[in-house]
C-alpha atoms as a PDB file:
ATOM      1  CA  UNK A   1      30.496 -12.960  30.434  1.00  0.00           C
ATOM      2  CA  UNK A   2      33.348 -15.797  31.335  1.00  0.00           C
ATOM      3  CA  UNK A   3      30.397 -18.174  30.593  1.00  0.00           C
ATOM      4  CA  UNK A   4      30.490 -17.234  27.143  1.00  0.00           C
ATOM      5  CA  UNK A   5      34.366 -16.591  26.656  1.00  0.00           C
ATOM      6  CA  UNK A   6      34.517 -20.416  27.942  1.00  0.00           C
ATOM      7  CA  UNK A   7      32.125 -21.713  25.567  1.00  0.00           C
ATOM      8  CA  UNK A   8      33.605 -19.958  22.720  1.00  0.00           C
ATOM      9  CA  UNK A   9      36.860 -21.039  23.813  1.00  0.00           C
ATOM     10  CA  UNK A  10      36.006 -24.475  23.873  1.00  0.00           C
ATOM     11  CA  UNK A  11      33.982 -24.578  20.648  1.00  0.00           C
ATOM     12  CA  UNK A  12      37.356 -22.638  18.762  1.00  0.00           C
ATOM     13  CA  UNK A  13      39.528 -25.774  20.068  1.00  0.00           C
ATOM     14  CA  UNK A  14      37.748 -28.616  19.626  1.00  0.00           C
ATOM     15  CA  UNK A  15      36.069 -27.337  16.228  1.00  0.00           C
ATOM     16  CA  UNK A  16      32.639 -27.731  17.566  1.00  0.00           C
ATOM     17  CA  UNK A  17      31.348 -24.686  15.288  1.00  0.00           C
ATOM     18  CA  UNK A  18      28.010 -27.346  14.700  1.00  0.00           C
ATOM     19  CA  UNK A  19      26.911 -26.166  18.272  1.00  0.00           C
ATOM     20  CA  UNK A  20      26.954 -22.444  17.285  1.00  0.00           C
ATOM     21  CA  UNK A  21      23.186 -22.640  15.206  1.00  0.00           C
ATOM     22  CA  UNK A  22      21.826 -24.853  17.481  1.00  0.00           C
ATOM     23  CA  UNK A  23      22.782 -22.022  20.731  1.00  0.00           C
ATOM     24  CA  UNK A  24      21.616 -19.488  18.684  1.00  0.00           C
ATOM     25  CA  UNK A  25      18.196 -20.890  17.954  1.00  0.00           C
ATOM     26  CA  UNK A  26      17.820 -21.563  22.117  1.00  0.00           C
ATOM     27  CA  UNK A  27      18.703 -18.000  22.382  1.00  0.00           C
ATOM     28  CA  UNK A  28      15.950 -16.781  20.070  1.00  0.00           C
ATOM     29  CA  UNK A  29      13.249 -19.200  20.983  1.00  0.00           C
ATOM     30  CA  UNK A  30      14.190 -17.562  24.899  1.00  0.00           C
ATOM     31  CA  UNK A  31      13.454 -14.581  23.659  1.00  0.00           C
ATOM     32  CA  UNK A  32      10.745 -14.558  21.598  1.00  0.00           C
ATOM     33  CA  UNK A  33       8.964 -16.357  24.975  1.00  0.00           C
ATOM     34  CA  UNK A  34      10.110 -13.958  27.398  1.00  0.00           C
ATOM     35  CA  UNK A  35       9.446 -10.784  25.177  1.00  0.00           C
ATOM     36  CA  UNK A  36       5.900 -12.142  24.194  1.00  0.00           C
ATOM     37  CA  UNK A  37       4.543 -13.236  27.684  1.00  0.00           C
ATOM     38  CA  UNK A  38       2.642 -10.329  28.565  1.00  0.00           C
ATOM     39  CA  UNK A  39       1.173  -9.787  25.131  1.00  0.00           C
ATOM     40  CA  UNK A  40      -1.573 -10.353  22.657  1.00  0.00           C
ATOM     41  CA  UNK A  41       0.629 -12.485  20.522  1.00  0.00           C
ATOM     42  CA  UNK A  42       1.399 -14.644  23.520  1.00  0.00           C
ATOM     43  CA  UNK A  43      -1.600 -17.103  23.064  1.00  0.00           C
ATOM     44  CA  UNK A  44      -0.437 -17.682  19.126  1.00  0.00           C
ATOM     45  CA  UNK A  45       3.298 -18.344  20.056  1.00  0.00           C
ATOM     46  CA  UNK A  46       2.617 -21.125  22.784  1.00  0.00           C
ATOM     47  CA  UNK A  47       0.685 -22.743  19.958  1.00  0.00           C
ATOM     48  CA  UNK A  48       3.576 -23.257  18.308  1.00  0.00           C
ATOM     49  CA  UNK A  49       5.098 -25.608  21.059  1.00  0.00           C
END
């Protein structure tokens, strides 16, 4: 959780909100691979990359 109060911190004073989207997308993409590794859709997803 400090991880994440840093980042923000240091994104709020420097006025890096550009890096915000570009997290969020890593985040998702995570996701989406870890949450569809064990099923049916898996083969379809990898595709993608």
């Amino acid at each position: 959780m400090d991880f994440i109060k840093d980042l923000w911190g240091f994104m709020k004073e420097r006025k890096k909100f550009w890096l915000l989207p570009s997290i969020l997308i890593l985040l998702l993409f995570g996701a989406l691979i870890i949450l569809t590794s064990g099923s049916a859709i898996a083969p379809f997803i990898y595709t993608l990359f």
